[in-house]
PDB file of N, CA and C in Angstrom:
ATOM      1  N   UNK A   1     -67.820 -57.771 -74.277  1.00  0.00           N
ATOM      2  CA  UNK A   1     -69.116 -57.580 -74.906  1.00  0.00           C
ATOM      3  C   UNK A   1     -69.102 -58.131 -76.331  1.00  0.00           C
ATOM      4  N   UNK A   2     -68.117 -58.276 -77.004  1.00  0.00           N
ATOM      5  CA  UNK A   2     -67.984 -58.137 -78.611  1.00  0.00           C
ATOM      6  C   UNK A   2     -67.519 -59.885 -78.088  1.00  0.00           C
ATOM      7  N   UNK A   3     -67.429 -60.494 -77.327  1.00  0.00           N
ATOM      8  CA  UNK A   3     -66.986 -62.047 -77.290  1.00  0.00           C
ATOM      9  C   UNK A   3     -68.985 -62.575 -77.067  1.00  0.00           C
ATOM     10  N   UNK A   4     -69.950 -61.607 -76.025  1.00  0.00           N
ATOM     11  CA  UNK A   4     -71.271 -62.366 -76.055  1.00  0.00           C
ATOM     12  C   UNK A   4     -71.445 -62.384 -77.063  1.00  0.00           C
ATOM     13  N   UNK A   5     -71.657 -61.441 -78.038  1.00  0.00           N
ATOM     14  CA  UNK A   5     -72.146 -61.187 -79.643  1.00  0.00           C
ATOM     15  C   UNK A   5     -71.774 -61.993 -80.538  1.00  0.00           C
ATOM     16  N   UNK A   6     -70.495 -62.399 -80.591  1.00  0.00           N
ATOM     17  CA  UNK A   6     -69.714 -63.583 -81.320  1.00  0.00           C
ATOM     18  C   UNK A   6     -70.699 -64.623 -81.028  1.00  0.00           C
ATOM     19  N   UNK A   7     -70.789 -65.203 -79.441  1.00  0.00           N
ATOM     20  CA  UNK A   7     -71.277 -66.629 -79.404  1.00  0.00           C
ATOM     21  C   UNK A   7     -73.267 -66.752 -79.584  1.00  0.00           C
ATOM     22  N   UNK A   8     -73.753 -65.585 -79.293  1.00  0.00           N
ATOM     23  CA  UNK A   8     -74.815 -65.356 -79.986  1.00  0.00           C
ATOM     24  C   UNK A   8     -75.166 -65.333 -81.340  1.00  0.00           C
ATOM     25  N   UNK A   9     -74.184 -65.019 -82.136  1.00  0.00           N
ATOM     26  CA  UNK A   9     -74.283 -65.162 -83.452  1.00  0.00           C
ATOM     27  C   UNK A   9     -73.903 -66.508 -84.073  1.00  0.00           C
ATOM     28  N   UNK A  10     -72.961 -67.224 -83.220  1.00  0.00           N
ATOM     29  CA  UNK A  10     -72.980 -68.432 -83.590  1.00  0.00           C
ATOM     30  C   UNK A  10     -74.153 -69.189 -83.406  1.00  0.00           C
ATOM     31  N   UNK A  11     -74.601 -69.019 -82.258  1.00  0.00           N
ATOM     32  CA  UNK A  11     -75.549 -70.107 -81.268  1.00  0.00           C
ATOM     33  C   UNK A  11     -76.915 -69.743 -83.130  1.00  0.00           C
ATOM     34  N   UNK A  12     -77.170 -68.768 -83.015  1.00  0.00           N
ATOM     35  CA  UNK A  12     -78.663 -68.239 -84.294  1.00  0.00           C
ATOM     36  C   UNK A  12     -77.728 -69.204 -85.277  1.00  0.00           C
ATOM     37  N   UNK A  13     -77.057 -69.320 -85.834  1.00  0.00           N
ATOM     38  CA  UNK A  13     -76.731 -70.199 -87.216  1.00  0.00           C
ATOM     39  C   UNK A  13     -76.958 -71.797 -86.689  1.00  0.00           C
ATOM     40  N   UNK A  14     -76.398 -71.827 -85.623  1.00  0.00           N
ATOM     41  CA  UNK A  14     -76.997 -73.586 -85.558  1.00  0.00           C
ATOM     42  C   UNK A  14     -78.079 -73.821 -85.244  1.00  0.00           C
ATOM     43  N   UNK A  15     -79.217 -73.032 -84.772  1.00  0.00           N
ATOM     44  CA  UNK A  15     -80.278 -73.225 -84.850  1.00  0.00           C
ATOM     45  C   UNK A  15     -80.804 -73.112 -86.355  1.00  0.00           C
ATOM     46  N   UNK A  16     -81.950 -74.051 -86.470  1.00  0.00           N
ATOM     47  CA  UNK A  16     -82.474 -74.273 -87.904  1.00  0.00           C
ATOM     48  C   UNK A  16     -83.690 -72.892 -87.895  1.00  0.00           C
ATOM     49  N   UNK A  17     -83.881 -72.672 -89.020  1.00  0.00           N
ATOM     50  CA  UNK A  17     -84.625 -71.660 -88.712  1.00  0.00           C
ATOM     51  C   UNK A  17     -86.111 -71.958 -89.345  1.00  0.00           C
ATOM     52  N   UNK A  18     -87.598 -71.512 -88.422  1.00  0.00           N
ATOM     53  CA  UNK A  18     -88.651 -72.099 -87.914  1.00  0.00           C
ATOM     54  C   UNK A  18     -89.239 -71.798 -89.667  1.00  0.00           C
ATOM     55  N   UNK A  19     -90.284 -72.046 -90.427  1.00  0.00           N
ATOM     56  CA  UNK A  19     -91.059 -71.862 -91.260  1.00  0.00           C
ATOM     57  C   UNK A  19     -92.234 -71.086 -90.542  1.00  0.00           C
ATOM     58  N   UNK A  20     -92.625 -69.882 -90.358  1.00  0.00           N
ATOM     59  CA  UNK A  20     -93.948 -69.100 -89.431  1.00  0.00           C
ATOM     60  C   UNK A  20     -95.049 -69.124 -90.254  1.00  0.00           C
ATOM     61  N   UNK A  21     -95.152 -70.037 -91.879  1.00  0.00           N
ATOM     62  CA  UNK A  21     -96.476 -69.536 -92.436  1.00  0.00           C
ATOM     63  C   UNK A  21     -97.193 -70.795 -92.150  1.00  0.00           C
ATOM     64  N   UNK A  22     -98.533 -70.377 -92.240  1.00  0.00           N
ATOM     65  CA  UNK A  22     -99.598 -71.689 -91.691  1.00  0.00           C
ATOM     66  C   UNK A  22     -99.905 -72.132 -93.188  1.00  0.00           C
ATOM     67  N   UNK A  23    -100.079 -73.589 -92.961  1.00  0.00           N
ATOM     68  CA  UNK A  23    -100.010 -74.750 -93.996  1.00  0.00           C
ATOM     69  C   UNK A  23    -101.314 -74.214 -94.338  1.00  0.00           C
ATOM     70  N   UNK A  24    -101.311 -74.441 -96.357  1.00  0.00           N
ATOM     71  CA  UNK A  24    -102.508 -74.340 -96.779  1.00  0.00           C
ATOM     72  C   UNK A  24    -103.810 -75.451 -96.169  1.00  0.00           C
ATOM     73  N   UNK A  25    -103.403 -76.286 -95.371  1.00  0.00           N
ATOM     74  CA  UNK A  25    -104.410 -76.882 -94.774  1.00  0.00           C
ATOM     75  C   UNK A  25    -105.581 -76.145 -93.851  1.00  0.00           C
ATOM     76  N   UNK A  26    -104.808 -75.654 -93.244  1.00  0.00           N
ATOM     77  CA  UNK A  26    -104.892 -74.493 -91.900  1.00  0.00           C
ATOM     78  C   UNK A  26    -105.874 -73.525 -92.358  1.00  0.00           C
ATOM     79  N   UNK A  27    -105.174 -72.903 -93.304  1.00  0.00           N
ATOM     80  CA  UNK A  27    -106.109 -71.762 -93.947  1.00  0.00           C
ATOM     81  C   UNK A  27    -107.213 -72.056 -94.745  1.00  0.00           C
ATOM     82  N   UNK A  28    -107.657 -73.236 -95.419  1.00  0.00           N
ATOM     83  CA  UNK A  28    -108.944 -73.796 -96.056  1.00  0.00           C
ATOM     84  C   UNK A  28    -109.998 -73.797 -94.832  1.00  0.00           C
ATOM     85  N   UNK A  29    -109.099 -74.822 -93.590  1.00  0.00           N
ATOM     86  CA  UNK A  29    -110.026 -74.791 -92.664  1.00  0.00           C
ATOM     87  C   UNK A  29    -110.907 -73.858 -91.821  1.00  0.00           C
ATOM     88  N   UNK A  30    -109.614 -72.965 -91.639  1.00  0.00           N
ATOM     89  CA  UNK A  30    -109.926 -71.491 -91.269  1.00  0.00           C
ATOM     90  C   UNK A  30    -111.398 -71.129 -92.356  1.00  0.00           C
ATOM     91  N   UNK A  31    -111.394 -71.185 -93.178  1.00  0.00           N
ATOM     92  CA  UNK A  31    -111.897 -70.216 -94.523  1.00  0.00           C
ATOM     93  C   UNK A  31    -113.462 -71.040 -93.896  1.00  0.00           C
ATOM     94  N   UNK A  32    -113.141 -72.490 -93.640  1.00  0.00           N
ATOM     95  CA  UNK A  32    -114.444 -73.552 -93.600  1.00  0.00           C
ATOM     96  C   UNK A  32    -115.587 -72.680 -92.833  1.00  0.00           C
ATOM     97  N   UNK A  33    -114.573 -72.483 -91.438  1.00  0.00           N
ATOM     98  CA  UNK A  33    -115.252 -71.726 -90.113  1.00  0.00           C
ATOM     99  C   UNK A  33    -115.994 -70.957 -90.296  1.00  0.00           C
ATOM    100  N   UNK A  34    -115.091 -70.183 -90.808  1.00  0.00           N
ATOM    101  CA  UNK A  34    -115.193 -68.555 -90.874  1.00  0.00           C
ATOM    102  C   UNK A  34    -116.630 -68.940 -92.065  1.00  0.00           C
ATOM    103  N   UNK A  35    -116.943 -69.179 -92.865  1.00  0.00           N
ATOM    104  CA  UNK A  35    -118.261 -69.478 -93.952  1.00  0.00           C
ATOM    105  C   UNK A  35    -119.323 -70.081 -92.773  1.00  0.00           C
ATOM    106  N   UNK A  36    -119.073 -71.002 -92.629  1.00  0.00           N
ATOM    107  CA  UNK A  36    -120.078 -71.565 -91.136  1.00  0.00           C
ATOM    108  C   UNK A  36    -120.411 -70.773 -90.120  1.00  0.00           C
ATOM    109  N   UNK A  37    -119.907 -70.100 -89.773  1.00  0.00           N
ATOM    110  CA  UNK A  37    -120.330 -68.691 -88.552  1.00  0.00           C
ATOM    111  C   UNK A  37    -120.899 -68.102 -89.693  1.00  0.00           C
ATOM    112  N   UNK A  38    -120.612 -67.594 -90.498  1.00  0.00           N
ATOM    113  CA  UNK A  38    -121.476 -66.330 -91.381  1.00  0.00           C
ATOM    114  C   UNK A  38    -122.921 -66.874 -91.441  1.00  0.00           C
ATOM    115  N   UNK A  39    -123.065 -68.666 -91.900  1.00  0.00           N
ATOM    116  CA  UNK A  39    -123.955 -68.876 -92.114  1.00  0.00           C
ATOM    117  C   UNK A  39    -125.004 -69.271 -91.107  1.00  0.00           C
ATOM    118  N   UNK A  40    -124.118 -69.216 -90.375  1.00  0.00           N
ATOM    119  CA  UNK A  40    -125.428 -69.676 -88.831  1.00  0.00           C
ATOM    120  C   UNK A  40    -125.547 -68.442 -88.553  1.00  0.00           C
ATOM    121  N   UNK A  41    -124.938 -67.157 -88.005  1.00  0.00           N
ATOM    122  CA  UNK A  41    -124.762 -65.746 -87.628  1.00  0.00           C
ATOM    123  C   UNK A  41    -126.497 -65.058 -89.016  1.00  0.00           C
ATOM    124  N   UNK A  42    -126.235 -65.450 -90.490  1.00  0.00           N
ATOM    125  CA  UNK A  42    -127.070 -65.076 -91.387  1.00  0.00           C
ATOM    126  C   UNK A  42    -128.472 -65.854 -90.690  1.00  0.00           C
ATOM    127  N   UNK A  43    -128.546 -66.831 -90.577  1.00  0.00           N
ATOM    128  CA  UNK A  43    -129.337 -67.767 -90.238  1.00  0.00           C
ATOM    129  C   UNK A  43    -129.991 -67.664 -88.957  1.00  0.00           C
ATOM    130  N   UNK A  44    -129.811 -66.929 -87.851  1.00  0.00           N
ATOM    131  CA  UNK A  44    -130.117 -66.226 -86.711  1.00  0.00           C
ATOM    132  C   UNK A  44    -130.901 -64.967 -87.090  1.00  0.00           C
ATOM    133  N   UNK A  45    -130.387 -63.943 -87.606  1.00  0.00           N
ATOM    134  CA  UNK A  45    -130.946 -62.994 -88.005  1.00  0.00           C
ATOM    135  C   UNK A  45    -131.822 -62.929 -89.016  1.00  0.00           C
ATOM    136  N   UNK A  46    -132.019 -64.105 -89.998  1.00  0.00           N
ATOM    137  CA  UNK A  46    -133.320 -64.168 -90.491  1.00  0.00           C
ATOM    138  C   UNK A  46    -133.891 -64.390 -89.866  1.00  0.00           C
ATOM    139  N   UNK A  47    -134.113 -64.978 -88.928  1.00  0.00           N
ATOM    140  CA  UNK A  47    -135.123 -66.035 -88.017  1.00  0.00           C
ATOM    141  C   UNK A  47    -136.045 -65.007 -87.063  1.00  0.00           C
ATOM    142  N   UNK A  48    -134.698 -64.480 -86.979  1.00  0.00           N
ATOM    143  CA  UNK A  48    -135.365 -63.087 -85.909  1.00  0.00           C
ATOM    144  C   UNK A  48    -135.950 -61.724 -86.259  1.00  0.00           C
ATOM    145  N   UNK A  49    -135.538 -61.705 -88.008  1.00  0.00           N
ATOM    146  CA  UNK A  49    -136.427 -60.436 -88.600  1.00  0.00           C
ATOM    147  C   UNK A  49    -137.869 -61.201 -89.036  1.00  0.00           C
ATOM    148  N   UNK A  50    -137.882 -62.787 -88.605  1.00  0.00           N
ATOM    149  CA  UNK A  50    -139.278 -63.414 -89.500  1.00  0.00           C
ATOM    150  C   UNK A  50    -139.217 -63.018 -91.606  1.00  0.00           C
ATOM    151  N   UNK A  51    -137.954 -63.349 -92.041  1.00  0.00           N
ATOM    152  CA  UNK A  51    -137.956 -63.106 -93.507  1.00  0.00           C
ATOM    153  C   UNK A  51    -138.072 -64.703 -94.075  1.00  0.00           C
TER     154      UNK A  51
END
């Protein structure tokens, strides 16, 4: 058991390890969306209270 653990612990160091945060690109775009739904979503519901 203590020989799998060894080669598991080797095998995780030669793997490179991943970066998990999303590129500030990602998140502007995100931000783009997310403003564009609000404004069509706002833009519906005026339409439909007649303001």
């Amino acid at each position: 058991m203590a020989k799998i653990e060894e080669l598991d612990e080797s095998a995780a160091k030669l793997r490179p390890k991943k970066n998990h945060q999303p590129s500030r690109f990602f998140v502007f775009v995100d931000y783009i969306f997310l403003f564009l739904f609000i404004v069509f979503l706002s833009f519906i519901v005026f339409k439909i209270l007649g303001v």
